[in-house]
Protein backbone atom coordinates (compact mmCIF):
# COMPACT_ATOMS: atom_id res chain seq x y z
CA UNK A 1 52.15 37.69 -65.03
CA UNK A 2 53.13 40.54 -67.51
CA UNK A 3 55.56 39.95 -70.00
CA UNK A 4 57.43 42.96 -71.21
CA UNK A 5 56.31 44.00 -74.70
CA UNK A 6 60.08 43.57 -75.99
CA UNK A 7 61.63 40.29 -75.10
CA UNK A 8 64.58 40.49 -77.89
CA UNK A 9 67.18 40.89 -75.16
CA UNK A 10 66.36 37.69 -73.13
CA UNK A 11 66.95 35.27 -76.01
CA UNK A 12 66.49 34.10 -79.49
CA UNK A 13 62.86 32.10 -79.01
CA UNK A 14 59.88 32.30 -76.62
CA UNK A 15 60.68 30.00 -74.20
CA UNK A 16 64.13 30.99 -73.71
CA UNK A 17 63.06 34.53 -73.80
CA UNK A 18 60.52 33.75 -71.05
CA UNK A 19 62.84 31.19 -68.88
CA UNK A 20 65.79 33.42 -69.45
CA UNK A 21 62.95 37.22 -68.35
CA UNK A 22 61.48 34.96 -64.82
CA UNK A 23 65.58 34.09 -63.73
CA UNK A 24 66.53 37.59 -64.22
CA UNK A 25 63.41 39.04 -61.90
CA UNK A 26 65.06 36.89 -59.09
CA UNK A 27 68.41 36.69 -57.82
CA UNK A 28 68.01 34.06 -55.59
CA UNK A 29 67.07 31.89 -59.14
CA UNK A 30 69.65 33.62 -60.66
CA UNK A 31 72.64 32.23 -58.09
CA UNK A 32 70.95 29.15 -58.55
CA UNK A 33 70.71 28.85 -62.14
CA UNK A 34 74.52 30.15 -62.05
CA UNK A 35 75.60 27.00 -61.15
CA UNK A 36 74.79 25.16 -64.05
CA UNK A 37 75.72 24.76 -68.16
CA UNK A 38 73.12 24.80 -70.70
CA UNK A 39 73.54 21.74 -72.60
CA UNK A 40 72.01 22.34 -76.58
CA UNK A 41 69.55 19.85 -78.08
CA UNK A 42 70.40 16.75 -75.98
CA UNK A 43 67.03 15.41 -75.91
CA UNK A 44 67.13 15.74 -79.68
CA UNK A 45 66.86 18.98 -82.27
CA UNK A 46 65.36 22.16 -81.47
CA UNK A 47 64.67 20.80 -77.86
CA UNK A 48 67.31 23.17 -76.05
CA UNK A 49 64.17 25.40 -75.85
CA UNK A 50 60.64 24.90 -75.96
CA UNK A 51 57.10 25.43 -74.26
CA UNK A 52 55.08 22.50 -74.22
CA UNK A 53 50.95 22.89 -74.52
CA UNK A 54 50.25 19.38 -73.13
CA UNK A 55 51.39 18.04 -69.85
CA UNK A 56 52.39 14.75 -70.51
CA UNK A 57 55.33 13.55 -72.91
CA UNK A 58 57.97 11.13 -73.01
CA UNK A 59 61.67 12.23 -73.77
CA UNK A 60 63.04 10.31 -76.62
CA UNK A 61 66.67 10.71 -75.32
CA UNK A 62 67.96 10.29 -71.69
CA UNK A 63 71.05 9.87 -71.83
CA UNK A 64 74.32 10.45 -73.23
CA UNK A 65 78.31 11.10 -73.15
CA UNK A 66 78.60 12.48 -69.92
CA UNK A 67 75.29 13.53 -68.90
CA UNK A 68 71.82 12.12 -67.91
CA UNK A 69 68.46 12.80 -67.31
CA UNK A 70 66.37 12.59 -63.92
CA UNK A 71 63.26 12.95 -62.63
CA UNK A 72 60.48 14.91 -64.68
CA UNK A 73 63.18 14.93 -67.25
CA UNK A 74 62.45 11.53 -68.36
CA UNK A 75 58.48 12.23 -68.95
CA UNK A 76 55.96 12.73 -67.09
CA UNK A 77 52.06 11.50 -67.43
CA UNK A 78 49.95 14.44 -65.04
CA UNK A 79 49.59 11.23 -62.13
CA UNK A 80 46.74 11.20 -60.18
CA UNK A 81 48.18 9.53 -57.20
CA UNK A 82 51.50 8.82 -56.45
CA UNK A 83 53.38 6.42 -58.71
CA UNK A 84 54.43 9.24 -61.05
CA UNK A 85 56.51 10.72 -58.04
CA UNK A 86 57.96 7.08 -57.13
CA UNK A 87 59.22 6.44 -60.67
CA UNK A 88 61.19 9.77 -60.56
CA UNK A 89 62.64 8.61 -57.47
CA UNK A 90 63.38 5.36 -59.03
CA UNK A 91 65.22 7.04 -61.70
CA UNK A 92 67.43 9.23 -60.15
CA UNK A 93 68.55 6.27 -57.51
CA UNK A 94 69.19 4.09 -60.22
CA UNK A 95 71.19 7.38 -62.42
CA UNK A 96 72.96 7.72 -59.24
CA UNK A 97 74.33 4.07 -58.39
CA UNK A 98 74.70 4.09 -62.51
CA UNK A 99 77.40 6.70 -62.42
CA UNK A 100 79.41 5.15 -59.83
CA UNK A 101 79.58 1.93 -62.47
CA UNK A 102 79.76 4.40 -65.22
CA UNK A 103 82.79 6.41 -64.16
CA UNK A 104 84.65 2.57 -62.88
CA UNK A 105 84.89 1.66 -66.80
CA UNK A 106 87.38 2.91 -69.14
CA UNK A 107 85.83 1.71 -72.62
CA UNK A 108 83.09 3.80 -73.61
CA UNK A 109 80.88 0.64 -75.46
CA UNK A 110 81.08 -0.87 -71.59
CA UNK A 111 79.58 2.68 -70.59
CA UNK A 112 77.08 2.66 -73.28
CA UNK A 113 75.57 -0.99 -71.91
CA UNK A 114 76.14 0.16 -68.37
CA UNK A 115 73.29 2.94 -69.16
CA UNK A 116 71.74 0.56 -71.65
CA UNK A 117 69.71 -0.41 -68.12
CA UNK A 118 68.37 3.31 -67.08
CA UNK A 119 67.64 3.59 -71.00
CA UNK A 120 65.43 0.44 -70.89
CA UNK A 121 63.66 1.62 -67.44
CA UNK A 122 62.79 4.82 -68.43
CA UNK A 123 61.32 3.98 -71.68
CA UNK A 124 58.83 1.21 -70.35
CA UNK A 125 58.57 3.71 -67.41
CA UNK A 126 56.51 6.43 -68.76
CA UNK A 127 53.79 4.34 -70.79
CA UNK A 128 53.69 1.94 -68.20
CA UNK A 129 52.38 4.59 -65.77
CA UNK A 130 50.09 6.51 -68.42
CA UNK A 131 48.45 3.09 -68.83
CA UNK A 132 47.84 3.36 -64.75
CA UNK A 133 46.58 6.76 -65.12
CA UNK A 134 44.42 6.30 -68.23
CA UNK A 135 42.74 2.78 -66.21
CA UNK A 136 42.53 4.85 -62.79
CA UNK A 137 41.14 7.90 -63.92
CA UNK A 138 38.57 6.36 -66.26
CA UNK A 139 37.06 3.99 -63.12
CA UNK A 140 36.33 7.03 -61.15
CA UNK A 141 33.31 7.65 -64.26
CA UNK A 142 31.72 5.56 -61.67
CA UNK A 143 31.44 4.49 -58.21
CA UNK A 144 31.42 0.96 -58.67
CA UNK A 145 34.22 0.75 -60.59
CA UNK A 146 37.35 1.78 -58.57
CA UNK A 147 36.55 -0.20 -55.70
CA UNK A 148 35.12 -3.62 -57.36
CA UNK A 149 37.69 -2.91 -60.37
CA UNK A 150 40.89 -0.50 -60.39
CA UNK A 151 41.93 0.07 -57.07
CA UNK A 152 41.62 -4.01 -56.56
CA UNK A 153 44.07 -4.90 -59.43
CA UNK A 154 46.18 -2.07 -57.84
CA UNK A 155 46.14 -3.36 -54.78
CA UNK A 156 46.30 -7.19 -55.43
CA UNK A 157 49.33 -6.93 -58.27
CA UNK A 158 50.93 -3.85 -56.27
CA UNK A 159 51.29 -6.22 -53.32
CA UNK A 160 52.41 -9.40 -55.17
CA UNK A 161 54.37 -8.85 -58.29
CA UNK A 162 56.11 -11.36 -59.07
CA UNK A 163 59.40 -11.22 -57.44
CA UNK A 164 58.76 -7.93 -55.96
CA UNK A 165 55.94 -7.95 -53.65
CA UNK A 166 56.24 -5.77 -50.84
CA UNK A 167 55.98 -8.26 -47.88
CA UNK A 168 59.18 -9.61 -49.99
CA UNK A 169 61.23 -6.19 -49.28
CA UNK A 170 59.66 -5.61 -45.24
CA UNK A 171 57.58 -3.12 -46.44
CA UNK A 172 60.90 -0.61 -46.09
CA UNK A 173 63.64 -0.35 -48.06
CA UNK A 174 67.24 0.10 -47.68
CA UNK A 175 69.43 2.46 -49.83
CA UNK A 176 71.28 -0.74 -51.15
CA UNK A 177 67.83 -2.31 -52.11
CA UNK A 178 65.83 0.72 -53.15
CA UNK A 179 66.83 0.88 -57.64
CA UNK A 180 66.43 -2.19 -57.83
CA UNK A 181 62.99 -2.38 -56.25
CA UNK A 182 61.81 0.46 -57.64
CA UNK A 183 62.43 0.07 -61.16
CA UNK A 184 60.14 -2.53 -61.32
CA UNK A 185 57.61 -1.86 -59.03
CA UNK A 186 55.01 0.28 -61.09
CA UNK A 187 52.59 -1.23 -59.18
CA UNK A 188 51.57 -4.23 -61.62
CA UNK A 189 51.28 -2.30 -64.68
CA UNK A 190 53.85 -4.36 -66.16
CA UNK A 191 52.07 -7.21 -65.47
CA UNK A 192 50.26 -8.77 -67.85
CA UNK A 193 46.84 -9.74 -66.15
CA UNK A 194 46.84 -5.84 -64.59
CA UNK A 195 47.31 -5.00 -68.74
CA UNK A 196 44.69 -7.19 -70.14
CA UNK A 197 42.47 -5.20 -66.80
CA UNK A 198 43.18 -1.89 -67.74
CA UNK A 199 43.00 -2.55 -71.31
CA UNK A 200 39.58 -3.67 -71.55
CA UNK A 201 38.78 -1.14 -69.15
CA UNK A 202 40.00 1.80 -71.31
CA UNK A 203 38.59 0.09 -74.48
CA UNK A 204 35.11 0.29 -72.99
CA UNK A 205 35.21 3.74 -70.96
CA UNK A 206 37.61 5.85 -73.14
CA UNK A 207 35.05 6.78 -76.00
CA UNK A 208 31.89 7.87 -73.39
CA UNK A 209 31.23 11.13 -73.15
CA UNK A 210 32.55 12.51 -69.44
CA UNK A 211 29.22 14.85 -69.16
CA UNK A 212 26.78 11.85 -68.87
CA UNK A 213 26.72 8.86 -66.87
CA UNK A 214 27.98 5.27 -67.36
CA UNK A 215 25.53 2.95 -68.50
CA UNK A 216 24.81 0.12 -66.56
CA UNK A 217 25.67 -2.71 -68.75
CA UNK A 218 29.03 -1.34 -69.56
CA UNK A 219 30.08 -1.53 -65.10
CA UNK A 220 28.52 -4.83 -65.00
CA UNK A 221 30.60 -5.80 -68.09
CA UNK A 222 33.55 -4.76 -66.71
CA UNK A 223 33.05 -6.11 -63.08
CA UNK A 224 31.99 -9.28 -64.52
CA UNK A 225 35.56 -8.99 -66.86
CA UNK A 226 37.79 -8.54 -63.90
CA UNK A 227 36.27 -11.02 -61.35
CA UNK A 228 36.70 -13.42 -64.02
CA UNK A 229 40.39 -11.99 -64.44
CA UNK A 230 41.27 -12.35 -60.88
CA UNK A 231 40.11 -16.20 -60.49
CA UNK A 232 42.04 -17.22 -62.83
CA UNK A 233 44.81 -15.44 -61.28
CA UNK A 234 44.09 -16.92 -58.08
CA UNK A 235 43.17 -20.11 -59.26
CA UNK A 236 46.86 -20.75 -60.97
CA UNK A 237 48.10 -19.53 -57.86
CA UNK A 238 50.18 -16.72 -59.86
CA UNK A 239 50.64 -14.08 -56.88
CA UNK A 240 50.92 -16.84 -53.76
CA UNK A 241 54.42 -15.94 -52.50
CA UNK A 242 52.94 -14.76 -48.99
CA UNK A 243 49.49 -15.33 -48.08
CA UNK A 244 48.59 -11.22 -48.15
CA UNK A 245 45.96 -10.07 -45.99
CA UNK A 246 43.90 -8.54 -48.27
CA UNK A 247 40.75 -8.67 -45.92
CA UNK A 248 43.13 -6.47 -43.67
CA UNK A 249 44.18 -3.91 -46.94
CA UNK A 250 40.37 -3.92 -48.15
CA UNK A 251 37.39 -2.90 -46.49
CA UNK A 252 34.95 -4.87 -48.86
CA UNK A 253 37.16 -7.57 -49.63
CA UNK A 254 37.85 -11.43 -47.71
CA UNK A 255 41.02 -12.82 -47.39
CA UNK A 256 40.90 -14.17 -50.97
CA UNK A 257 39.71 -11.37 -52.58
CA UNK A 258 35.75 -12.42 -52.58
CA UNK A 259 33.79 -9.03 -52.24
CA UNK A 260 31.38 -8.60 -49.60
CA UNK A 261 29.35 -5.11 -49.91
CA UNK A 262 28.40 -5.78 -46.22
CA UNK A 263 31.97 -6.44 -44.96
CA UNK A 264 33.74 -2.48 -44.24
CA UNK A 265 36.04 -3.93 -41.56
CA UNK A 266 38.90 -1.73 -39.92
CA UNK A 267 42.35 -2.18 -41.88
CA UNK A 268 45.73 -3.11 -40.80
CA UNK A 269 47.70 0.25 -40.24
CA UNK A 270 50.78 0.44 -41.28
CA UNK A 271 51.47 4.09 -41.21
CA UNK A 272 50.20 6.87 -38.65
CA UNK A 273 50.55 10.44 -37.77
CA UNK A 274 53.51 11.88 -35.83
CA UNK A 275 51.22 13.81 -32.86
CA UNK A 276 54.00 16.64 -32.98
CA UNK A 277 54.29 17.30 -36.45
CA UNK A 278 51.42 15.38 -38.12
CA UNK A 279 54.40 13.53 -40.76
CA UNK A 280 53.02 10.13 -41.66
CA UNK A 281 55.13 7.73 -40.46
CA UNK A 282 56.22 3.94 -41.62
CA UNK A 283 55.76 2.06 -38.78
CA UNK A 284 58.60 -0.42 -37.92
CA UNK A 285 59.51 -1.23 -34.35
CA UNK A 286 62.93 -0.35 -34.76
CA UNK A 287 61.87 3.16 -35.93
CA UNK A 288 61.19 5.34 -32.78
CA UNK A 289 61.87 8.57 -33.68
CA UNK A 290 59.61 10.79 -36.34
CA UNK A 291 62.40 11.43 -39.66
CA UNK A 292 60.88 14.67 -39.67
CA UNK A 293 61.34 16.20 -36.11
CA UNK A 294 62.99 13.72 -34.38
CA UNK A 295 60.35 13.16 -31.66
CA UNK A 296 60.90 10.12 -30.00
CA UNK A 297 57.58 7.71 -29.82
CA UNK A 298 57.11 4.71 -27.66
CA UNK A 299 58.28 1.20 -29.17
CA UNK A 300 54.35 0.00 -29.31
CA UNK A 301 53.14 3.03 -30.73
CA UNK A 302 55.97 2.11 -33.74
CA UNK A 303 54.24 -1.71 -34.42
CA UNK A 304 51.72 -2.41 -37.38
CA UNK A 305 48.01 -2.67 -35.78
CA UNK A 306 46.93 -6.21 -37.58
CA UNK A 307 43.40 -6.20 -37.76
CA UNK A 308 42.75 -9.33 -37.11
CA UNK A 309 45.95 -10.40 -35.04
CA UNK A 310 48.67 -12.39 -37.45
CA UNK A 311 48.17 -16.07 -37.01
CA UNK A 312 50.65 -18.59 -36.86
CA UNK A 313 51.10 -18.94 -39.99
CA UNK A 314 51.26 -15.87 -41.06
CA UNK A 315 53.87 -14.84 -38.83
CA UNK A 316 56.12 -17.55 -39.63
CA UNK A 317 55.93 -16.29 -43.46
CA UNK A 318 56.41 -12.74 -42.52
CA UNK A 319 59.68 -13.45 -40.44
CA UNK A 320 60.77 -16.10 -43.26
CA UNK A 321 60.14 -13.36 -46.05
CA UNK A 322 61.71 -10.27 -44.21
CA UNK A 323 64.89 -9.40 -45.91
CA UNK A 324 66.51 -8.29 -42.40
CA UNK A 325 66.12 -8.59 -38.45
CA UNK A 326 64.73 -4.91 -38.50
CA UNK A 327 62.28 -5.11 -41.33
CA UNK A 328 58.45 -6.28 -41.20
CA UNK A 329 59.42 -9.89 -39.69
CA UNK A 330 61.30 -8.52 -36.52
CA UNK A 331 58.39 -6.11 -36.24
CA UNK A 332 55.61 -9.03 -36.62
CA UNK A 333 57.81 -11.22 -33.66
CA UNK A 334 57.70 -8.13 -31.22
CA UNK A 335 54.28 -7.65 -32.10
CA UNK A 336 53.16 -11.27 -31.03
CA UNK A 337 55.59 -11.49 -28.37
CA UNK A 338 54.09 -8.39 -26.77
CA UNK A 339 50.44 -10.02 -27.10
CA UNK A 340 51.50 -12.69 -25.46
CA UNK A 341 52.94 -10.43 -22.81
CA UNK A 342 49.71 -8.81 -22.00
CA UNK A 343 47.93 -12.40 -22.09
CA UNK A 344 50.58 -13.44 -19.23
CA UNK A 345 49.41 -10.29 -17.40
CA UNK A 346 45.77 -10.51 -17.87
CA UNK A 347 46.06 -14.33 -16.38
């Protein structure tokens, strides 16, 4: 883009000279940008305008008398997957069902602890999920590493922390359920054997140089670190609330988490392709119709594909865990009913 070569008129600084020069070119963003007030240095002084040179920051102020801040607002840490765009989400549910218990209170000290909680959320929020980035980004230095290291503690804590593991919530959400998930979801990195994981993993990776490769030692170091790690979490029986199938989420991994090189079995599937509009879809029996263009799907082509079938066992923790008759349980009965269906028909 060029930037006229006097900017005076559009404001008193760069940034607002340049946000202030872009809304005027459009007047599509300028009816949108008509509908809201500028509030001055909320986020502290000389923040009403300014141009950041690094992506990632943390806002030291989020809220206030009358206002709040959502979304990207709150910080953001340049994810690499998708957690950064889940705890946005989380924070503008919970701002939302905040408000509603904001604006029911007269007293403003009861208004100050009723945003005491988003406060809280979003300031463990933002470090919690640069610590995620820092330990994911660092374990793709080499091949090894994400698979025997990273991705497993994301995958083993994501599914099972504690009081939040997502065979606990069905795997889908409701809008009554969804703040209070979310905010503490983060996918283990608020868990302390994840921490003590991704620490030791950025102690040892953080200082190499990016331009050469990682020396042996260091991977097997770190493998050995985490395996060691993990059976002790196992061993205490720490994440145990449902037996998870993790030989079904991993392609290298057995049911308790023992890696087998040779192993590359097909995964459970619990999310496919609409064939009309190629939107991923959840898959939950009671779901038949794509959310995106309403295409309606078969009621088999809505179950989870268990690779191998659920057992017994596992069934009867699934239905006992599901929240609700439509979640993951519901889906896991139809599921076994309809085997036994085509077993009937088959005899």
């Amino acid at each position: 883009m060029t930037w006229p070569a006097d900017m005076s008129q559009f404001g008193s600084n760069e940034a607002e000279r340049r946000f202030n020069y872009l809304v005027s070119k459009y007047s599509k963003l300028q009816s949108v940008m008509s509908l809201f007030t500028l509030l001055p240095d909320y986020h502290g002084p000389g923040t009403t305008w300014f141009i950041r040179k690094q992506l990632t920051y943390q806002s030291p102020v989020v809220s206030g008398p009358g206002w709040v801040t959502i979304g990207d607002g709150i910080g953001f840490t340049n994810p690499l997957l998708s957690p950064g765009i889940n705890t946005g989400i989380a924070s503008d549910t919970l701002a939302a069902d905040l408000t509603k218990a904001a604006i029911a209170v007269k007293d403003e000290d009861a208004r100050i602890r009723v945003w005491k909680k988003y406060d809280d959320y979003c300031a463990n929020a933002v470090p919690s999920l640069e610590l995620m980035n820092k330990f994911l980004y660092l374990s793709f230095l080499h091949p090894s590493l994400a698979p025997r290291v990273a991705l497993m503690w994301q995958i083993m804590i994501g599914h099972a922390t504690p009081g939040w593991s997502l065979p606990r919530t069905g795997f889908t959400l409701g809008v009554e359920e969804y703040a209070e998930y979310a905010t503490h979801w983060l996918w283990g990195s608020q868990v302390d054997d994840y921490i003590k994981v991704a620490n030791k993993t950025i102690e040892m990776l953080d200082p190499l140089p990016l331009d050469k490769p990682v020396p042996q030692h260091i991977v097997d170091e770190l493998i050995e670190f985490s395996e060691a790690a993990k059976e002790e979490v196992l061993a205490k029986g720490r994440y145990q609330g449902f037996p998870f199938r993790y030989d079904g989420e991993f392609r290298f991994y057995g049911p308790k988490l023992e890696y087998d090189e040779e192993k590359y079995e097909l995964q459970d599937i619990f999310a496919t392709q609409c064939p009309n509009c190629t939107t991923w879809r959840t898959l939950r029996g009671d779901w038949t119709k794509c959310y995106t263009c309403g295409v309606t799907r078969p009621k088999e082509d809505c179950e989870i594909t268990w690779r191998p079938a659920l057992d017994d066992y596992e069934l009867s923790m699934l239905t006992k865990l599901a929240p609700n008759p439509l979640s993951i349980g519901q889906c896991a009965v139809d599921y076994v009913e309809a085997q036994k269906m085509k077993m009937m028909k088959i005899a």
